[in-house]
Protein backbone atom coordinates (compact mmCIF):
# COMPACT_ATOMS: atom_id res chain seq x y z
CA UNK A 1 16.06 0.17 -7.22
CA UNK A 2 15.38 3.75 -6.46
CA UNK A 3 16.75 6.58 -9.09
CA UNK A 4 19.38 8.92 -8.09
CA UNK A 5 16.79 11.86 -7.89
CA UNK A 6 14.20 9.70 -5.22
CA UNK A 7 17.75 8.43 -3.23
CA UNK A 8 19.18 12.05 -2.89
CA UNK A 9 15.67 13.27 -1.55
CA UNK A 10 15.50 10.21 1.04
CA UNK A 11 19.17 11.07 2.14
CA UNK A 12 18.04 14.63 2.13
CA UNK A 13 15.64 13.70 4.37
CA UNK A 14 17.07 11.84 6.72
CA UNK A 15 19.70 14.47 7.45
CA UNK A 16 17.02 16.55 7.85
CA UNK A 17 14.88 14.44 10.46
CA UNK A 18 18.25 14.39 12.44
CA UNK A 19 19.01 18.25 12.63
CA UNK A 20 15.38 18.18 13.80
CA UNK A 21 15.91 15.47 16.20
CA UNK A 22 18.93 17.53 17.84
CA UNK A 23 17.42 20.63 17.76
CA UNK A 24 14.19 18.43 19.91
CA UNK A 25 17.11 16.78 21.89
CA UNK A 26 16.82 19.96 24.84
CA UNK A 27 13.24 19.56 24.74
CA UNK A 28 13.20 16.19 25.53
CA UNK A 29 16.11 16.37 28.62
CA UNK A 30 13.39 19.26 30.33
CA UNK A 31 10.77 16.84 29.52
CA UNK A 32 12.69 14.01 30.80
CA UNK A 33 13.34 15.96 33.60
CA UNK A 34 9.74 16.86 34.38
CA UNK A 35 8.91 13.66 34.28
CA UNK A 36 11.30 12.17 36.95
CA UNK A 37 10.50 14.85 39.28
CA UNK A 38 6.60 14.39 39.48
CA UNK A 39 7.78 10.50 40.02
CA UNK A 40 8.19 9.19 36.60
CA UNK A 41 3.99 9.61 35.85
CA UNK A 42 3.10 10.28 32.64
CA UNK A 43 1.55 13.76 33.74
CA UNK A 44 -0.93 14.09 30.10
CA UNK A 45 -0.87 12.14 27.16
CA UNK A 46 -0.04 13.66 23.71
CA UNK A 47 -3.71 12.84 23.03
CA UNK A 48 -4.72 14.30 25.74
CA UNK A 49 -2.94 17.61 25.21
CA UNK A 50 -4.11 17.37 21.20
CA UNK A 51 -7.77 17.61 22.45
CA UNK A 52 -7.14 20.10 24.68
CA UNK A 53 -5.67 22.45 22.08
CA UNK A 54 -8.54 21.80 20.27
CA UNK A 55 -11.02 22.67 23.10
CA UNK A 56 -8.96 26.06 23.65
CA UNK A 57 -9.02 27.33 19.91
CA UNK A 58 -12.43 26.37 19.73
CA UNK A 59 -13.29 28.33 22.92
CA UNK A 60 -11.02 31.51 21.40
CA UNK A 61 -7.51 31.26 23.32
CA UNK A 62 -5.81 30.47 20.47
CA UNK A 63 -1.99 30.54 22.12
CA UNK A 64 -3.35 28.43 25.35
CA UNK A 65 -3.73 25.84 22.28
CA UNK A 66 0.16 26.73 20.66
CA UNK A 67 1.27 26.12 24.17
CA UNK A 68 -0.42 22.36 24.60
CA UNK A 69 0.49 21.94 20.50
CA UNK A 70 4.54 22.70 21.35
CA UNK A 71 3.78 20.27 24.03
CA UNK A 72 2.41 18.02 21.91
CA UNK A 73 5.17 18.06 19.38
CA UNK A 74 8.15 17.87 21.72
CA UNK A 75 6.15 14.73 22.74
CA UNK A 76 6.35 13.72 18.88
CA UNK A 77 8.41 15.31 16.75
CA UNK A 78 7.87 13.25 13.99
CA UNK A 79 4.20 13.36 13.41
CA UNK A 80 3.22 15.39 11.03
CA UNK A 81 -0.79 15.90 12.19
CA UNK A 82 0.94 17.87 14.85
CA UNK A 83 2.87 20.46 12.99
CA UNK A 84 -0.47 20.77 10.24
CA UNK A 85 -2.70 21.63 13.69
CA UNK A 86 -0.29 24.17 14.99
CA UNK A 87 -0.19 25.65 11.68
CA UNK A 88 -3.78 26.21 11.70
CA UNK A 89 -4.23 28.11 14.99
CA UNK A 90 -1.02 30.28 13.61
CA UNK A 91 -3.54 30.80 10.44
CA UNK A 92 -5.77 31.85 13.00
CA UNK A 93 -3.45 34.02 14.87
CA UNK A 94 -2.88 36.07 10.93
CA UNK A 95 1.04 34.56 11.56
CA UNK A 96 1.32 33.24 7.94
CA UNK A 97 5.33 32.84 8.68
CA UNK A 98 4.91 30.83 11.74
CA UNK A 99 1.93 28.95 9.98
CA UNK A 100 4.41 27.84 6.73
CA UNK A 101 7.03 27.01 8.71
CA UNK A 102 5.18 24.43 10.16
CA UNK A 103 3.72 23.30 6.97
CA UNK A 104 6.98 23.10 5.87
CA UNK A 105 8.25 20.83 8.23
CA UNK A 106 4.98 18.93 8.27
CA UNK A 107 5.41 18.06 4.46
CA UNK A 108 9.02 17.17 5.03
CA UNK A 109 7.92 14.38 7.06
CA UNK A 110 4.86 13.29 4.86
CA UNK A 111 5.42 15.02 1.46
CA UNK A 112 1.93 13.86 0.48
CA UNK A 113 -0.07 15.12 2.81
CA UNK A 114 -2.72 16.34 1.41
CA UNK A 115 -4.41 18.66 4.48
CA UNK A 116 -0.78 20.48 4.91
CA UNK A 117 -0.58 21.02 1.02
CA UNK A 118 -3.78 22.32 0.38
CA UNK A 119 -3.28 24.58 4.21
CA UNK A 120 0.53 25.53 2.39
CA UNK A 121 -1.27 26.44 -0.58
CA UNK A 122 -3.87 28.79 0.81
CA UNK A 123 -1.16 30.31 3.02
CA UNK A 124 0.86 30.77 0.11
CA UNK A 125 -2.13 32.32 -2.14
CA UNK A 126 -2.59 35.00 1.33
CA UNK A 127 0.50 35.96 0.90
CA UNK A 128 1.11 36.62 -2.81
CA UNK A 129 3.15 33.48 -3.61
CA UNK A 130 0.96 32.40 -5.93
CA UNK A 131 3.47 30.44 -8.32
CA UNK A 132 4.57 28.63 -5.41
CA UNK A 133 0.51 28.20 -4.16
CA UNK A 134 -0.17 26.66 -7.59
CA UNK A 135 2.54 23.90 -7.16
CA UNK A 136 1.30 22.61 -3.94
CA UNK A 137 -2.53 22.85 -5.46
CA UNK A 138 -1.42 19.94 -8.06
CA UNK A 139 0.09 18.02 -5.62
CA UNK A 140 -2.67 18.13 -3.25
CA UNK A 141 -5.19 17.12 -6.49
CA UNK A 142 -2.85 14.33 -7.70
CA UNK A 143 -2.26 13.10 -3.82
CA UNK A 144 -6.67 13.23 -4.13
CA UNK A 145 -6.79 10.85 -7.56
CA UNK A 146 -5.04 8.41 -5.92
């Protein structure tokens, strides 16, 4: 028994996950594609690729690791830990547009994540949106009480 408020967010939602899903649909054919030409191997897992962005902004080529991370979310578009890393070498990168759109679509997925809120609301502060900043602050502290 959900209320009307909860069960128009979840069908909000869901619409949402499936623009995303067609708008990843291209992705995946290339990908697809890529994969049957080099014989159907697997040629690096999403882990794989994740640790390798890491390694790269660590090591200062910050848009070596956005290339891996796009990688790494055509690979999974649906997790949010993916979207919340990317953000942070955008961050890096002084691309505060690039980095809230992917906070955005990381709390979409997991609207109580508490890394992308507090990220979201640091952005937001940067930036002068600091009504919006203060929102996402007492969300992230309630998400931390729990």
């Amino acid at each position: 028994s959900q209320s009307p408020k909860r069960a128009m967010r979840v069908v909000l939602l869901r619409l949402w996950v499936a623009q995303e899903l067609a708008a990843w649909l291209p992705i995946a054919v290339i990908v697809a594609a890529e994969r049957s030409a080099s014989g159907g191997a697997e040629t690096e897992s999403a882990g794989r690729l994740r640790s390798l962005a890491d390694e790269a902004l660590i090591s200062g080529r910050a848009e070596e690791a956005l290339q891996l991370l796009a990688r790494v979310i055509a690979m999974e578009p649906l997790n949010e830990r993916n979207l919340y890393k990317r953000s942070r070498v955008y961050t890096r990168l002084h691309k505060s547009g690039a980095a809230l759109a992917d906070l955005d679509a990381s709390l979409r997925l997991a609207p109580e994540y508490e890394a992308a809120l507090s990220a979201r609301a640091r952005t937001l502060e940067s930036v002068g949106r600091c009504r919006e900043a203060s929102e996402d602050w007492r969300l992230a502290a309630q998400g931390a009480k729990k």
